[in-house]
Protein backbone atom coordinates (compact mmCIF):
# COMPACT_ATOMS: atom_id res chain seq x y z
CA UNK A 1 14.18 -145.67 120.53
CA UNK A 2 10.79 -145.81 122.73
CA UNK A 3 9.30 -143.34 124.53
CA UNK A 4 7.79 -144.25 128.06
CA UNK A 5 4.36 -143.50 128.66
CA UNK A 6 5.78 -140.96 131.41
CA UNK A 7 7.75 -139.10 128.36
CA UNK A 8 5.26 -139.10 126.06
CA UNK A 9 2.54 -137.37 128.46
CA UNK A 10 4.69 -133.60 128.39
CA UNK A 11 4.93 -133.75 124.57
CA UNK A 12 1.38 -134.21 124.07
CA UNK A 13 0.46 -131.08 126.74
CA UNK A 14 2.92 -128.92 124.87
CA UNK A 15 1.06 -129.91 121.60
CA UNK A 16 -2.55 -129.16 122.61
CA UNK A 17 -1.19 -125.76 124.51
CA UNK A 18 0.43 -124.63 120.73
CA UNK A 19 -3.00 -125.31 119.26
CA UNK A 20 -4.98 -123.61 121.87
CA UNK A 21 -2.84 -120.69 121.19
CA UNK A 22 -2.90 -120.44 117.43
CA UNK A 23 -6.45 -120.56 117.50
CA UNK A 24 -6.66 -117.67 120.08
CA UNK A 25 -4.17 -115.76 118.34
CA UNK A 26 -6.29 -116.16 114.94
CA UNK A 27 -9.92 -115.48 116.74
CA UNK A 28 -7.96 -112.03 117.90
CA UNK A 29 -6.74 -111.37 114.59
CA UNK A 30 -10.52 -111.87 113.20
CA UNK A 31 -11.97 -109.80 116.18
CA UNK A 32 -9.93 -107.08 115.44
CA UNK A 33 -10.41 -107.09 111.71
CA UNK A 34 -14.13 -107.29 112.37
CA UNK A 35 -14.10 -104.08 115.17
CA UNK A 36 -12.05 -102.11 112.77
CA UNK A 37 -13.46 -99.06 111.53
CA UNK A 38 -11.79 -97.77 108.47
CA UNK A 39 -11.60 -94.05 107.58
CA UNK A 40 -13.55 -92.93 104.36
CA UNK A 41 -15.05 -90.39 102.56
CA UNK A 42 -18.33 -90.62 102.10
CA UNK A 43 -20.79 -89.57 98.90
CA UNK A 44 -24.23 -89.74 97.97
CA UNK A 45 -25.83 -91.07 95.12
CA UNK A 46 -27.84 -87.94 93.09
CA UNK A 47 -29.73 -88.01 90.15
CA UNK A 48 -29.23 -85.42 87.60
CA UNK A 49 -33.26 -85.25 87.45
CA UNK A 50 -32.41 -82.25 90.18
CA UNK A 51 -30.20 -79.90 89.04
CA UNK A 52 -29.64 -76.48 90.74
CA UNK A 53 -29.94 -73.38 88.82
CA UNK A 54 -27.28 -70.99 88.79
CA UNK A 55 -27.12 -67.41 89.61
CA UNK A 56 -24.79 -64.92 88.56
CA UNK A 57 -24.20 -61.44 88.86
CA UNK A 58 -24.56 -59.44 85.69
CA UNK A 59 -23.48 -55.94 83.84
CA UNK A 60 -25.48 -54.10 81.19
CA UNK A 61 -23.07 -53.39 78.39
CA UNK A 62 -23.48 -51.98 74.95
CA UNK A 63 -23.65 -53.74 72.11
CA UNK A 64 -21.08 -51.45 70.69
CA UNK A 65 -19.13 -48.23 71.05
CA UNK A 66 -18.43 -46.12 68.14
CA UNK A 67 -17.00 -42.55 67.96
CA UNK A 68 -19.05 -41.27 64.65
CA UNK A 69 -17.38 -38.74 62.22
CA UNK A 70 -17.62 -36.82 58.44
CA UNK A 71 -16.10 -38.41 55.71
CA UNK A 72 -15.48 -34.99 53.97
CA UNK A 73 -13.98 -31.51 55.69
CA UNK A 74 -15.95 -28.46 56.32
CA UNK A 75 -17.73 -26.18 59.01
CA UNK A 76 -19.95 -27.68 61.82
CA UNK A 77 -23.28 -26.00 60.99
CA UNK A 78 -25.56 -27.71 62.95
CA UNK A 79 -25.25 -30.72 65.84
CA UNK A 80 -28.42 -31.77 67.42
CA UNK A 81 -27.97 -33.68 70.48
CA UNK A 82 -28.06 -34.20 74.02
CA UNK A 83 -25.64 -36.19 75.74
CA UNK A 84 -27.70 -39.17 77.60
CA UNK A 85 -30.38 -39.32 75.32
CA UNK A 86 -31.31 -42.32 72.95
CA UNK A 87 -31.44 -41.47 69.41
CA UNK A 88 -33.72 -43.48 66.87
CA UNK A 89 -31.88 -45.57 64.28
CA UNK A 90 -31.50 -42.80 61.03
CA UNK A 91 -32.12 -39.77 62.84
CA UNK A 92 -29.98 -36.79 61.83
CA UNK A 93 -27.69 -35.45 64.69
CA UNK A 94 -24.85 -33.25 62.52
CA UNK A 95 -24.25 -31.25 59.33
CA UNK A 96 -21.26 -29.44 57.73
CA UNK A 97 -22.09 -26.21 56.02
CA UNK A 98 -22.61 -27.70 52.18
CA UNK A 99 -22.77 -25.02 49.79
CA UNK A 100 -19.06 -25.77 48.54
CA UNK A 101 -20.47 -29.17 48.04
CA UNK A 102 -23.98 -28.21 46.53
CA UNK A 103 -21.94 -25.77 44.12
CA UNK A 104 -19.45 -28.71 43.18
CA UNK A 105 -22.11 -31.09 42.11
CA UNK A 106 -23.90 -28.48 40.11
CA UNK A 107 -20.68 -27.64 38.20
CA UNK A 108 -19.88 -31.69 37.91
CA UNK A 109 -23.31 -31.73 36.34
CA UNK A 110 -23.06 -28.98 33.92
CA UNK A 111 -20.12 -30.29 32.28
CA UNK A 112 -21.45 -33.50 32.14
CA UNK A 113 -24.67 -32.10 30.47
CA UNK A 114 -22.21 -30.02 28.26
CA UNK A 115 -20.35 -33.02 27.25
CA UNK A 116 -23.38 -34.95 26.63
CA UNK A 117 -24.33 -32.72 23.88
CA UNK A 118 -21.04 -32.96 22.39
CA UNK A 119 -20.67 -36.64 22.05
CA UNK A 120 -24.00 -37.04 20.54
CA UNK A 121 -23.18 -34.23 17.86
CA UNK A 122 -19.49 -36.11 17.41
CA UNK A 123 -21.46 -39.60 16.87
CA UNK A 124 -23.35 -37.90 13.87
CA UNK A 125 -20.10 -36.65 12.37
CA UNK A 126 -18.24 -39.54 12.82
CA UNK A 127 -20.97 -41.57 11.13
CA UNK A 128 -19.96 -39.40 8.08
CA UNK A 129 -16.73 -39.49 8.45
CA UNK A 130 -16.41 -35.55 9.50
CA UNK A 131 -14.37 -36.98 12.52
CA UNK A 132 -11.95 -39.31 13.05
CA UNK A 133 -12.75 -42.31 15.69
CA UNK A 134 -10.29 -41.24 17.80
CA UNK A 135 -11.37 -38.00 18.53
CA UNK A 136 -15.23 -39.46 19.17
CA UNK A 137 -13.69 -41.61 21.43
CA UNK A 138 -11.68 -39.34 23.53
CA UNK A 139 -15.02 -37.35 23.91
CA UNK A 140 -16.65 -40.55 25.31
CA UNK A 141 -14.17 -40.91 27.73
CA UNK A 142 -14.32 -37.72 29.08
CA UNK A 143 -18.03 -37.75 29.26
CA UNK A 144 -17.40 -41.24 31.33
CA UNK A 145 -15.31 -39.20 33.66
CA UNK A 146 -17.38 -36.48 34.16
CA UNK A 147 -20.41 -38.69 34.84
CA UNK A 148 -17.74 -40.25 37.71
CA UNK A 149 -16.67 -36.79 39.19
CA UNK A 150 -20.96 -35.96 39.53
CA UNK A 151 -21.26 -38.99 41.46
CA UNK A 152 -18.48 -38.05 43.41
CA UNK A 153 -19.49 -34.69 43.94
CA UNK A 154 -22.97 -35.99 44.78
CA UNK A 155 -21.58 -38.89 47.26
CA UNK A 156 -19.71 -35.84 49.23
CA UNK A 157 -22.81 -33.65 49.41
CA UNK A 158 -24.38 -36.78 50.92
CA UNK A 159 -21.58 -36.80 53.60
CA UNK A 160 -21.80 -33.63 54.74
CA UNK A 161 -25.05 -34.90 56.48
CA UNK A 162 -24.05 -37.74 59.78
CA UNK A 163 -26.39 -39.82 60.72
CA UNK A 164 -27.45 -42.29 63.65
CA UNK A 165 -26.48 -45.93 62.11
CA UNK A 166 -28.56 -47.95 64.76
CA UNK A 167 -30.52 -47.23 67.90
CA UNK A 168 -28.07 -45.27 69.59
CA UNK A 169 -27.52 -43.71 73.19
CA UNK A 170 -25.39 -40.48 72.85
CA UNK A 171 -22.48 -40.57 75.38
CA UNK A 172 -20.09 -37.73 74.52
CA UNK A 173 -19.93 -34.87 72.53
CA UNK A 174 -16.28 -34.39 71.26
CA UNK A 175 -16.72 -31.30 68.91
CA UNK A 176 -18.37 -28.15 69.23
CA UNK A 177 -21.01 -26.52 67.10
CA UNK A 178 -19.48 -23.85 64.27
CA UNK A 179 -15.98 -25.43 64.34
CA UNK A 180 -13.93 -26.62 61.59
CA UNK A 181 -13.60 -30.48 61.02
CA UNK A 182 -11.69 -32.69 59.35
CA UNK A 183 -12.50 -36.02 57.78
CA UNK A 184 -12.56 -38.68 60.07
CA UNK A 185 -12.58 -36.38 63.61
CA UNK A 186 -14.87 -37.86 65.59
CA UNK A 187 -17.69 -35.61 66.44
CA UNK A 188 -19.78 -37.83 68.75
CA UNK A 189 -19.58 -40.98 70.57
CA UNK A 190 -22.53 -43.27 70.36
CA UNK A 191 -23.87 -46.53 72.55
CA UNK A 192 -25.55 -49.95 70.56
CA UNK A 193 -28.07 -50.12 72.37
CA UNK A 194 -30.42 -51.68 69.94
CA UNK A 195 -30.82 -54.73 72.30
CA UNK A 196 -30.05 -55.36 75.90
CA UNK A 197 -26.97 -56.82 76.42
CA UNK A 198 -25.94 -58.21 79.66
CA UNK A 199 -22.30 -59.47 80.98
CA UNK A 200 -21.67 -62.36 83.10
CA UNK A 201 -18.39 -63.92 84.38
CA UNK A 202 -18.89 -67.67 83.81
CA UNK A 203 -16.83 -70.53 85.77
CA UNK A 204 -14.46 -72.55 83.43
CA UNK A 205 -15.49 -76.36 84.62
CA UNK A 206 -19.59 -75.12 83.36
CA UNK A 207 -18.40 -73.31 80.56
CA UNK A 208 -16.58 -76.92 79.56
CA UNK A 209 -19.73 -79.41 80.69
CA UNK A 210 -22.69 -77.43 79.92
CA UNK A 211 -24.48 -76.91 76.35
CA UNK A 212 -27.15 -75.33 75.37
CA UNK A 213 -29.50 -78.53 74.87
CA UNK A 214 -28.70 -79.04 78.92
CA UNK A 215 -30.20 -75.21 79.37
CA UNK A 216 -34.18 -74.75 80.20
CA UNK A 217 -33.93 -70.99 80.42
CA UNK A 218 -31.67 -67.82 80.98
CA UNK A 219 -33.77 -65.17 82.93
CA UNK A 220 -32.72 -61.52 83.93
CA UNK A 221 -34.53 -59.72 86.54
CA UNK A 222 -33.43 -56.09 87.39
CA UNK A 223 -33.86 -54.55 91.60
CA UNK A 224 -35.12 -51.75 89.88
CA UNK A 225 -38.26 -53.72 88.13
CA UNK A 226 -38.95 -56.17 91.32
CA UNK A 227 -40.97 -59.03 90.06
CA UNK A 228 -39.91 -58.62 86.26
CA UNK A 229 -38.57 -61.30 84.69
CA UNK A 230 -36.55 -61.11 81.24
CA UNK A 231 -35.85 -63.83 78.63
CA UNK A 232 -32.21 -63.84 77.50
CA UNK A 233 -30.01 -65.72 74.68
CA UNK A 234 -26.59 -66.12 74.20
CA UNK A 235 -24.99 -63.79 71.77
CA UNK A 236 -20.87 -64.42 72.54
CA UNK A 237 -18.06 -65.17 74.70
CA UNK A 238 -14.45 -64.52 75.27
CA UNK A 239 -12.51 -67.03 74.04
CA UNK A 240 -9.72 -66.35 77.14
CA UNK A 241 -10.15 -66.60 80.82
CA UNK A 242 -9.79 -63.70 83.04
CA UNK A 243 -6.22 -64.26 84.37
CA UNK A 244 -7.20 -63.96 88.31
CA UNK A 245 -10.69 -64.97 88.41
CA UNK A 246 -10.19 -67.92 85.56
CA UNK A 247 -13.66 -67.22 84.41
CA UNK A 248 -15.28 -66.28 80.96
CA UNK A 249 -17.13 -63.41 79.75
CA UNK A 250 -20.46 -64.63 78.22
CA UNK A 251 -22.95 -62.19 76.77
CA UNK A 252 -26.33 -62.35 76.88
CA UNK A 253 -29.04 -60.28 74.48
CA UNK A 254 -33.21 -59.50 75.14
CA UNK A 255 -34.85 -57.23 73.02
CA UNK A 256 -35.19 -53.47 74.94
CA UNK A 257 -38.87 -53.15 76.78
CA UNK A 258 -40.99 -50.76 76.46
CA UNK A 259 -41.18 -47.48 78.28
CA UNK A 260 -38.01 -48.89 80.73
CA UNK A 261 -34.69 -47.30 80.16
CA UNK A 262 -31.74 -50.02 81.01
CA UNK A 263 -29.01 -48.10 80.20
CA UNK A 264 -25.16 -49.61 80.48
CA UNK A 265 -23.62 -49.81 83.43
CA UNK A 266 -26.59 -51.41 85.16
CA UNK A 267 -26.48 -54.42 87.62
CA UNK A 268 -28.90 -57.61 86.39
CA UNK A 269 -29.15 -61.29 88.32
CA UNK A 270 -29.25 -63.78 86.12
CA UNK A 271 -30.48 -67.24 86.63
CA UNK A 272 -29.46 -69.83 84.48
CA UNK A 273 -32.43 -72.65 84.84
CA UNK A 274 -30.78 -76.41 84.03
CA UNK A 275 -33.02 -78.88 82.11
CA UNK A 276 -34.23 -82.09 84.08
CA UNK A 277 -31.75 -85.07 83.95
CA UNK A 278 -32.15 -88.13 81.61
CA UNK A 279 -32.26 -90.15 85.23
CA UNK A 280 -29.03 -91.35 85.19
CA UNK A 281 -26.50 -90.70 88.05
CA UNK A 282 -22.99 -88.96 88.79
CA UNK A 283 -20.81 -89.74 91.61
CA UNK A 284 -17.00 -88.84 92.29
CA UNK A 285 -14.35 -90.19 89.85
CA UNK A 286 -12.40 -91.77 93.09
CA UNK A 287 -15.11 -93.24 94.06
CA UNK A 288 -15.03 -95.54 91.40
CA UNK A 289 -12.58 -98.87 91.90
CA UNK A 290 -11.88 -101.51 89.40
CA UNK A 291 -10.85 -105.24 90.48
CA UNK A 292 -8.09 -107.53 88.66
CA UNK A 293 -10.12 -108.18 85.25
CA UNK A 294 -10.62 -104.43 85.05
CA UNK A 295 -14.42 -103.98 85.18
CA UNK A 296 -15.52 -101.19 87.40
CA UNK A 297 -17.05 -101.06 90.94
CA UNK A 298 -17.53 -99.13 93.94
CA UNK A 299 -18.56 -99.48 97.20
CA UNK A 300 -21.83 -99.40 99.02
CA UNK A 301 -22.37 -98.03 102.80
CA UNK A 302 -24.95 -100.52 104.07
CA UNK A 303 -27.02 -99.41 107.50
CA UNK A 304 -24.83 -100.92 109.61
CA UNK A 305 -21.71 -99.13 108.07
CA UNK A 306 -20.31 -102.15 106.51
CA UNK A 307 -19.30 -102.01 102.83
CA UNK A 308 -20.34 -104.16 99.64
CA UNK A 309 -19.30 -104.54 96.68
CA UNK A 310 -21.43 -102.90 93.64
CA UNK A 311 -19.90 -103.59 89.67
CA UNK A 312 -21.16 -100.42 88.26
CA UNK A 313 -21.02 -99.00 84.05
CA UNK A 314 -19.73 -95.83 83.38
CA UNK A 315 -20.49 -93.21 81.01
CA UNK A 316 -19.21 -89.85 80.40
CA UNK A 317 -16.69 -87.36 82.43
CA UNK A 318 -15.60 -84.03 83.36
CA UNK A 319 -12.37 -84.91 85.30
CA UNK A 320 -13.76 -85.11 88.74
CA UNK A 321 -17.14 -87.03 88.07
CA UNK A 322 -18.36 -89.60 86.59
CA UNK A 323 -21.46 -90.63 85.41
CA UNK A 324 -22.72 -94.14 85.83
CA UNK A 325 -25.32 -95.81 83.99
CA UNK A 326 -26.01 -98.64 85.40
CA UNK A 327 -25.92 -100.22 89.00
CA UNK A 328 -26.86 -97.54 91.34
CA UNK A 329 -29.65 -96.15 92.45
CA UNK A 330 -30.60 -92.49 94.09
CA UNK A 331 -29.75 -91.47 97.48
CA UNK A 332 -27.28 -94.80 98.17
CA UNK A 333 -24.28 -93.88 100.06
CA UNK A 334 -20.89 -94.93 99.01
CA UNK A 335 -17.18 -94.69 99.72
CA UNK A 336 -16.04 -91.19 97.95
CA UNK A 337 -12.26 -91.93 98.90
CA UNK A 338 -10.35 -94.25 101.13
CA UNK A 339 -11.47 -97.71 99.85
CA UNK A 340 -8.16 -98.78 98.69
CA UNK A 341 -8.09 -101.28 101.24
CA UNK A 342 -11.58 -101.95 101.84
CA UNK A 343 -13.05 -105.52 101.57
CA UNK A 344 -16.67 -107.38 101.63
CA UNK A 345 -17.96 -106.69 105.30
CA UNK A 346 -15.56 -103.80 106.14
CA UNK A 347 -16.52 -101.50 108.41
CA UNK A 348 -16.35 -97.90 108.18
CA UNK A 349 -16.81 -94.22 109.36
CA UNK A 350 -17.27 -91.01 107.83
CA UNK A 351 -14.60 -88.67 108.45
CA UNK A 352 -15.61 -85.59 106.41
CA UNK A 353 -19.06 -85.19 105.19
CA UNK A 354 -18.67 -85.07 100.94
């Protein structure tokens, strides 16, 4: 069958009009994908080269808190303290009344004078056969065992004198002078203070990222000493978070100053000074994109707020950053979150400042 030239005219109208329309509808679709902005969050490149110190709020604490007592019974004849003051390391503070104990030992050594004597006349004898071996050797052993109950005796006298075992700050008396103890009731209770020791609450995520090569310095500075600074060092820290706060107790030691009396219970700020960075960079972990062969990239905010692609390499991470050691450079911006979708070219806009 043949179509007239009048038939054919219509068809080839209807023809051009569905092209001219495709190619509208596509030059729309383009349009709009070009006008679109996309929503994203938006992050900027820093260099661990800048790292911000930390401050936290500290306690004075003592290094330990003992409650000291006798080791042997007796009456409380003399207890020389004040509570508040710091005692020197050795100093005597308390003493029972000894002459039980000074008259044991000098019994204890009489008989083992006494016995002495005896054993070296038995040797003689036994050497010529006056005595029988066993009876020179039951003499031995009782000199052996009176030479043990002297340095018993002796080791008792010695505890009826108490002593300060370190450099000590005397909180409490618990006894009063002229009274009857008993071994092991404590009679004072002491304060370590033979350092400084200082008690900060330390958030879990540093605690887990930050060792001591990363550290420059650990200062304490006290209101009471404006302008002071202190040197500190770790000593220890709980191995278990605080259940509300989920932070860790670290303890920090400096050697006491001179003529200054921090006593426990103070208040210290602390600054924990961070080391200069190697140069390389951190940036969120979902920032951080990877295409169809696996290899990493993210992507760039350009001036005009379209996006490019960057491959990146990454390093090391703590669970929310990363660090990346190569394809970035300081202060570039780049898509923190939202770039699921994004594309060479996209447009976008910040809608929360990261």
């Amino acid at each position: 069958m043949k179509l007239s030239v009048s038939s054919r005219a219509p068809l080839a109208l209807l023809m051009a009009a569905v092209v001219i329309l495709a190619g509208c509808s596509g030059s729309e679709k383009e349009e709009q994908r070009a006008e679109r902005l996309w929503p994203v969050k938006v992050a900027t490149v820093q260099s661990t080269n800048k790292v911000a110190d930390r401050q936290f709020a500290g306690r004075v604490k003592a290094v330990q808190s003992v409650d000291l007592s006798f080791q042997v019974g007796g009456k409380l004849d003399k207890l020389n303290l004040r509570e508040g003051e710091i005692i020197p390391k050795g100093t005597l503070i308390a003493e029972l009344d000894d002459r039980d104990y000074r008259r044991r030992v000098k019994e204890a050594r009489v008989n083992v004078e006494l016995l002495e004597k005896t054993l070296n006349r038995q040797r003689s004898l036994a050497s010529s056969k006056v005595i029988s071996q066993q009876q020179l050797d039951e003499t031995e052993s009782n000199f052996d065992l009176a030479k043990v109950t002297l340095e018993r005796a002796e080791q008792d006298l010695a505890y009826t004198k108490l002593t300060v075992p370190f450099d000590a700050l005397a909180t409490r008396q618990l006894v009063e002078n002229y009274t009857n103890v008993q071994p092991g009731q404590p009679i004072v209770r002491l304060q370590n203070i033979s350092e400084v020791r200082i008690q900060i609450s330390v958030p879990e995520k540093m605690l887990a990222t930050v060792n001591e090569e990363q550290i420059s310095s650990v200062l304490a500075e006290f209101e009471f000493l404006p302008g002071e600074q202190f040197a500190l060092q770790y000593r220890e820290h709980q191995a278990e978070a605080d259940s509300v706060t989920q932070t860790y107790a670290v303890e920090l030691g400096m050697p006491r100053p001179q003529n200054v009396q921090i006593l426990p219970g103070m208040t210290a700020r602390v600054t924990v000074k961070m080391k200069e960075g190697s140069g390389d960079f951190w940036i969120p972990l979902a920032a951080v994109q990877s295409n169809s062969e696996g290899k990493p990239y993210v992507w760039q905010i350009n001036e005009d707020q379209s996006v490019s692609k960057v491959q990146v390499a990454l390093g090391r991470t703590n669970g929310e950053a990363v660090q990346i050691t190569k394809g970035l450079s300081a202060a570039m911006k780049l898509v923190a979150a939202g770039g699921q979708h994004l594309y060479d070219g996209a447009k976008v806009r910040n809608y929360v400042q990261h």
